[in-house]
Protein backbone atom coordinates (compact mmCIF):
# COMPACT_ATOMS: atom_id res chain seq x y z
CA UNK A 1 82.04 -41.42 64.25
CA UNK A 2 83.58 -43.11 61.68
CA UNK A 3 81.61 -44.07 58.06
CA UNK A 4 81.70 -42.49 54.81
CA UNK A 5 78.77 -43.12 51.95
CA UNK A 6 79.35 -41.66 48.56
CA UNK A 7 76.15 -39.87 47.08
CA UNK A 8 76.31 -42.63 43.84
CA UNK A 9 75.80 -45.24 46.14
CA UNK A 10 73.12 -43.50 48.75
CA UNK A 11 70.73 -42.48 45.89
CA UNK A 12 71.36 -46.43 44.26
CA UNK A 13 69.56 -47.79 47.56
CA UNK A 14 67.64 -44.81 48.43
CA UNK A 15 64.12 -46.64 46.31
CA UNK A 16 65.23 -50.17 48.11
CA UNK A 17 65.16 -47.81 51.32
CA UNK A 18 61.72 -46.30 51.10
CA UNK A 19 59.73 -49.97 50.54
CA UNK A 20 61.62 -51.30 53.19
CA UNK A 21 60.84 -49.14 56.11
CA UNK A 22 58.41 -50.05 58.72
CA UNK A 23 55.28 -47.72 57.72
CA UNK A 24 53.04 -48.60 60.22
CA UNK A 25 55.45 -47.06 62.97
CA UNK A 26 54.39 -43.33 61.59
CA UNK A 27 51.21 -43.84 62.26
CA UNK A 28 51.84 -44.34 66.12
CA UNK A 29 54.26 -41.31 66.43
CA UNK A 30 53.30 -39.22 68.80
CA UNK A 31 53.45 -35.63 67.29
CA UNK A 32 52.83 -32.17 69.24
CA UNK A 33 49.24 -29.94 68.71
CA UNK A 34 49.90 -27.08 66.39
CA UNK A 35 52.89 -25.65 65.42
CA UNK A 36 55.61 -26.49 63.27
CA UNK A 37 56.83 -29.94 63.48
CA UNK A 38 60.84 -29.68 64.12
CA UNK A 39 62.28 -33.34 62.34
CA UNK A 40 66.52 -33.32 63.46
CA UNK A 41 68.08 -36.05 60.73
CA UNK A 42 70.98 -37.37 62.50
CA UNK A 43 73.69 -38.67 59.37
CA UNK A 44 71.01 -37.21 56.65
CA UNK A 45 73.12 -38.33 53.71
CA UNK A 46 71.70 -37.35 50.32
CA UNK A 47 68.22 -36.07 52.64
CA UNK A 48 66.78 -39.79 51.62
CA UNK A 49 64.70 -40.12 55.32
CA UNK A 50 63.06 -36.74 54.57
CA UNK A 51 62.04 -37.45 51.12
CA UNK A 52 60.22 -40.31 52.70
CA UNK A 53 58.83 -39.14 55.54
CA UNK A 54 58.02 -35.58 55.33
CA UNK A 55 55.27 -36.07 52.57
CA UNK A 56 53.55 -38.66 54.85
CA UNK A 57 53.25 -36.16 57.92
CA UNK A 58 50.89 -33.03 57.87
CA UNK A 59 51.47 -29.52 58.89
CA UNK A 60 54.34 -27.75 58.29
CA UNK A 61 57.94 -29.22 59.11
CA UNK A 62 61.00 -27.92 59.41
CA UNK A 63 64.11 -30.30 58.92
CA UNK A 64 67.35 -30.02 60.80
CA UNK A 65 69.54 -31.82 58.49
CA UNK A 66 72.80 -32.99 60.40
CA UNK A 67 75.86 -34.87 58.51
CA UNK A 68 79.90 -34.91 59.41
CA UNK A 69 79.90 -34.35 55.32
CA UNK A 70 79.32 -30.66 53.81
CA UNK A 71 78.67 -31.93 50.10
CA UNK A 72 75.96 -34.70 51.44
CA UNK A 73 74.32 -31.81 53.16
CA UNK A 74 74.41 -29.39 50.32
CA UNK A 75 72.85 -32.04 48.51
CA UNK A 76 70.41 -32.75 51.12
CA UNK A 77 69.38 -29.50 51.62
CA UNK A 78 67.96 -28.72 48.11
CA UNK A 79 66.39 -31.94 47.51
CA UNK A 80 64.14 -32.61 50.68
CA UNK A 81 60.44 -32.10 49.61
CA UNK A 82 58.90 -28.45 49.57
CA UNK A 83 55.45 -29.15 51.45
CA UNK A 84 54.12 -32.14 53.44
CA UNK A 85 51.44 -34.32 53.58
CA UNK A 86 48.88 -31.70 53.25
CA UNK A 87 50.37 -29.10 51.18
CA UNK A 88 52.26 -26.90 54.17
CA UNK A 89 55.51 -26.28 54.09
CA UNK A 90 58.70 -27.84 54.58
CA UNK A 91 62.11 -25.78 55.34
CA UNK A 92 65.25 -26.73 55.98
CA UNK A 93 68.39 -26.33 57.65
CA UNK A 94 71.66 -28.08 58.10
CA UNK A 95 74.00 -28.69 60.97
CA UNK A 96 77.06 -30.11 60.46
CA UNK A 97 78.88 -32.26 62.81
CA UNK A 98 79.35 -35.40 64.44
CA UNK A 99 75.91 -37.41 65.24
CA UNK A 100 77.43 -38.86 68.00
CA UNK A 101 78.04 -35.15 69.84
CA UNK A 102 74.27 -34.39 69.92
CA UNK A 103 72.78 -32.56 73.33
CA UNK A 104 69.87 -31.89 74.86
CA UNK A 105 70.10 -28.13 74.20
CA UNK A 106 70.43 -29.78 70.47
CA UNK A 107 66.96 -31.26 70.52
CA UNK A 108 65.50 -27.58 72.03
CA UNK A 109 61.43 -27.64 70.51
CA UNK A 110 62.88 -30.96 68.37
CA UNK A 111 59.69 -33.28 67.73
CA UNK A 112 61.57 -36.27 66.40
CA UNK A 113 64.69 -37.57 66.00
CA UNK A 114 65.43 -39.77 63.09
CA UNK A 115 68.36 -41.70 61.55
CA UNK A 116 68.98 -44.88 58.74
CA UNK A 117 70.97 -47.35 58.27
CA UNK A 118 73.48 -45.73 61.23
CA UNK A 119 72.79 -47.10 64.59
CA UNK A 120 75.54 -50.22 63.50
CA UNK A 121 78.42 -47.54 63.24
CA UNK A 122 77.64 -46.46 67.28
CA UNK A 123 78.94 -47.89 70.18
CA UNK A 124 76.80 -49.03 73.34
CA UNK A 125 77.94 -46.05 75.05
CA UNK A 126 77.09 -44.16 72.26
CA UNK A 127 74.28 -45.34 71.62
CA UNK A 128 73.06 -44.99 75.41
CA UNK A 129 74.37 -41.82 75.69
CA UNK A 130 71.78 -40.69 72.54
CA UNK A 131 69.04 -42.42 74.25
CA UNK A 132 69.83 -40.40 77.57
CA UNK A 133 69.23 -37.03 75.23
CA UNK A 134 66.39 -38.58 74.04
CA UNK A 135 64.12 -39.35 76.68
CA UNK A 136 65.53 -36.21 78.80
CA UNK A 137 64.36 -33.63 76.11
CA UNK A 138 61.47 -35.72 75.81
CA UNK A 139 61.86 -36.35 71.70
CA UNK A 140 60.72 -39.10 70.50
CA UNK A 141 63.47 -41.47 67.68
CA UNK A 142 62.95 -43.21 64.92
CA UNK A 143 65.36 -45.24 63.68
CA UNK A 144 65.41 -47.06 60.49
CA UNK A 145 67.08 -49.88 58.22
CA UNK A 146 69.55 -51.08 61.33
CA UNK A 147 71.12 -54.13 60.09
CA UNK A 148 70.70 -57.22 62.01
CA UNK A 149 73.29 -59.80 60.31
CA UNK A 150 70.57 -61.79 58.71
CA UNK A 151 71.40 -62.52 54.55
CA UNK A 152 69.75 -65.17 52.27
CA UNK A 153 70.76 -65.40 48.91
CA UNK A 154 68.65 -67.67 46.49
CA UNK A 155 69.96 -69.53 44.92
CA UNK A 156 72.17 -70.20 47.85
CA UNK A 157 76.07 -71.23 47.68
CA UNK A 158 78.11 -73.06 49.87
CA UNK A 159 80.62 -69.89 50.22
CA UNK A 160 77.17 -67.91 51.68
CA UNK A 161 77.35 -68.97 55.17
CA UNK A 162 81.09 -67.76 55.40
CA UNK A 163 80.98 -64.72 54.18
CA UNK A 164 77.74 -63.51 56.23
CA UNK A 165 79.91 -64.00 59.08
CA UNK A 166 83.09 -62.44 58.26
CA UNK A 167 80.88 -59.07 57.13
CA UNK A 168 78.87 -59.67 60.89
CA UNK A 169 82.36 -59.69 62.41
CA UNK A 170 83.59 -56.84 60.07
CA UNK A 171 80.33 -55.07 61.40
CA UNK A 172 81.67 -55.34 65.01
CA UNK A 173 85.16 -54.17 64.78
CA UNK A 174 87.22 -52.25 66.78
CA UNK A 175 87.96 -48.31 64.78
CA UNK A 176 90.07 -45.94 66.54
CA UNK A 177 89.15 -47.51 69.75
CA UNK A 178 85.59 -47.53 69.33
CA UNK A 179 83.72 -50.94 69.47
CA UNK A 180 81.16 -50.61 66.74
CA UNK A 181 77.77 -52.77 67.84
CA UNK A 182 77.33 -53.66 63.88
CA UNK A 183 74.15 -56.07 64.18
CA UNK A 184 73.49 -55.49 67.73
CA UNK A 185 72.71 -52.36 67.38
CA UNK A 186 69.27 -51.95 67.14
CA UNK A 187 69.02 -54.56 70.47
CA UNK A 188 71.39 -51.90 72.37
CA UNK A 189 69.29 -48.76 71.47
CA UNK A 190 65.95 -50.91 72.51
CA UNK A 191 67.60 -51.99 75.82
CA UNK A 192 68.72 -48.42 76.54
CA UNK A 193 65.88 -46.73 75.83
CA UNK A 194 63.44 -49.30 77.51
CA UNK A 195 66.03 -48.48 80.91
CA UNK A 196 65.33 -44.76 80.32
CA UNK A 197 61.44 -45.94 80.55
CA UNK A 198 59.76 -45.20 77.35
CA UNK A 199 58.29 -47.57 74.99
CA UNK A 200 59.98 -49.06 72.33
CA UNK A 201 58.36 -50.46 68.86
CA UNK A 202 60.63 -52.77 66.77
CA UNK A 203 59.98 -53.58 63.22
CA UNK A 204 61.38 -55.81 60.17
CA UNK A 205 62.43 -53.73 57.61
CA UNK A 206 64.14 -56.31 55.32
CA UNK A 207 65.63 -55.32 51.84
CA UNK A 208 64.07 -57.68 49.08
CA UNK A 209 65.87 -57.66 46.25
CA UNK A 210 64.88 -59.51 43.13
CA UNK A 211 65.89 -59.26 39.06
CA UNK A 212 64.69 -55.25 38.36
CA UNK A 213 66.93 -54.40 41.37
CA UNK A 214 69.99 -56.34 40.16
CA UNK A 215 72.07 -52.97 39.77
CA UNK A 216 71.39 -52.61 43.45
CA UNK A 217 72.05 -55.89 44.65
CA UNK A 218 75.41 -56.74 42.54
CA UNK A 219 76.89 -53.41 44.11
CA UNK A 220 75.70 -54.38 47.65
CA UNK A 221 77.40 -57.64 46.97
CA UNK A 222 80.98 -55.70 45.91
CA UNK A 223 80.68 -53.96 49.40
CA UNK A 224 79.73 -57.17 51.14
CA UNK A 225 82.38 -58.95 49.85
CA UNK A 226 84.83 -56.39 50.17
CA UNK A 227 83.79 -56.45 53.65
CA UNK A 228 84.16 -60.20 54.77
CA UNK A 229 87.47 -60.23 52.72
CA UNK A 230 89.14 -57.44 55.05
CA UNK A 231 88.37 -59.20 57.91
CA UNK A 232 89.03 -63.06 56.71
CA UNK A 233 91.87 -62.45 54.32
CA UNK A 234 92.32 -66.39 54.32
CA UNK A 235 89.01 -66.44 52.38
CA UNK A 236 89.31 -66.53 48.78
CA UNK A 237 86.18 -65.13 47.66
CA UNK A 238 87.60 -64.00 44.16
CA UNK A 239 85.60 -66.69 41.87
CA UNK A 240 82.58 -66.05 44.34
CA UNK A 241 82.37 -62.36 44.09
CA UNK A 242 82.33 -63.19 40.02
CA UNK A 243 79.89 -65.72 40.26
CA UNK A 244 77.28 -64.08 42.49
CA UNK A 245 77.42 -60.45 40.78
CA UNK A 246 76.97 -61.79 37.37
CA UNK A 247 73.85 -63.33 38.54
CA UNK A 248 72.51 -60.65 40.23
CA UNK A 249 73.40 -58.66 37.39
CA UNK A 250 71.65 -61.25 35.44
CA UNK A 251 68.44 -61.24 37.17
CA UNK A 252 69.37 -64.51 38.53
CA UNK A 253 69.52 -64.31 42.26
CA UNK A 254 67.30 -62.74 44.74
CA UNK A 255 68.75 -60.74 47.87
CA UNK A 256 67.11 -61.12 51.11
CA UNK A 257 69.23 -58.30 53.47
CA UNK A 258 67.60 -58.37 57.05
CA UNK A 259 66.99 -54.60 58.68
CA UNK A 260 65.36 -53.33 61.78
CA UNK A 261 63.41 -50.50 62.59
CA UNK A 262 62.54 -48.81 65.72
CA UNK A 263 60.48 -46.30 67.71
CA UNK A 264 60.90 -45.01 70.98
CA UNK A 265 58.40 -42.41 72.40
CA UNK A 266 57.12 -41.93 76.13
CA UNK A 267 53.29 -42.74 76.43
């Protein structure tokens, strides 16, 4: 799978990341009687999903922390919390590797299977083919901050419009053969696993981003940008790019970046 995330940037959105997520989807996960809880992060980057999650589930946990990069995981493996919700522990371990190469034998006494902002760099085969592991080791997923090509920037420009296409089309290119699904993503992974027959929970996870998160929002914009320029080259988006950092830098624009969220467990 291609997609690389440097560490600066990961821990930048990592606060936007944790208000963002669906909450309410936790407390429907369906988790086993006794035992040690066994949590397989699927492109863990800086550990982010388990600093969120694991102090919001009891009894003790141990995270399978799984990344193509060896430095993200190094970093992800000494920064994950040391005990959950009620005090137990939480141990970890990495795997590294290729998300998209996961197996059955993988998920072996696995108790959920999570992931963020990821599902857009999968295919639909790919994305089938890790809803078919899934439901046939019986684990449930939770998926988070999906992107769903939905951006409002206030105060809006005429230039907006434009460029939220050229990054949805970006989204959807063609790498090395593969057909990335970009903002369909989340749709694809419901539709498979609904086929596989279990139940699927779908959330809004937006990013709101207003004037103490300007930081955050002027370097979303660079990679935005950057984005919609590489695939409409015709755009000049120079002037705009200026414009609409120094506001957000500014405290003068808010960010609305649309996200999805999903859970799918058998009954």
């Amino acid at each position: 799978m291609t997609g690389e995330f440097s560490s600066t940037w990961l821990t930048l959105r990592e606060p936007a990341d944790a208000a963002a997520r669906a909450r309410d989807l936790i407390a429907t996960l369906r988790r086993p009687a006794g035992g040690e809880l066994v949590i397989r992060d699927l492109g863990c980057g800086t550990g982010s999903m388990g600093r969120w999650l694991a102090p919001q589930l009891p009894g003790p946990q141990r995270w399978v922390l799984q990344d193509r990069d060896p430095a993200l995981l190094a970093h992800a493996a000494t920064h994950l919390p040391a005990a959950a919700a009620d005090g137990t522990a939480v141990t970890v371990q990495t795997a590294e590797g290729d998300v998209t190469d996961l197996t059955v034998a993988d998920l072996a006494d696995t108790a959920l299977v999570t992931c963020s902002a990821l599902l857009d760099l999968f295919t639909t085969d790919e994305v089938a083919t890790l809803a078919q592991v899934c439901v046939a080791s019986d684990t449930p997923a939770l998926f988070t901050l999906s992107v769903v090509g939905e951006v409002v920037l206030d105060p809006p420009d005429p230039l907006d419009a434009e460029v939220t296409a050229a990054f949805n089309a970006h989204q959807r290119r063609t790498v090395g053969g593969r057909q990335l699904l970009g903002p369909e993503a989340v749709g694809a992974a419901a539709e498979a696993f609904a086929k596989a027959g279990v139940s699927v929970s779908v959330r809004p996870s937006p990013w709101q981003l207003g004037p103490e998160q300007g930081a955050l929002a002027a370097e979303w914009l660079r990679g935005w940008v950057a984005a919609a320029a590489e695939q409409r080259p015709d755009l000049d988006l120079d002037a705009y790019l200026v414009a609409r950092t120094a506001a957000a830098e500014a405290g003068r624009l808010r960010v609305t970046v649309g996200h999805q969220d999903l859970l799918a467990q058998k009954d």
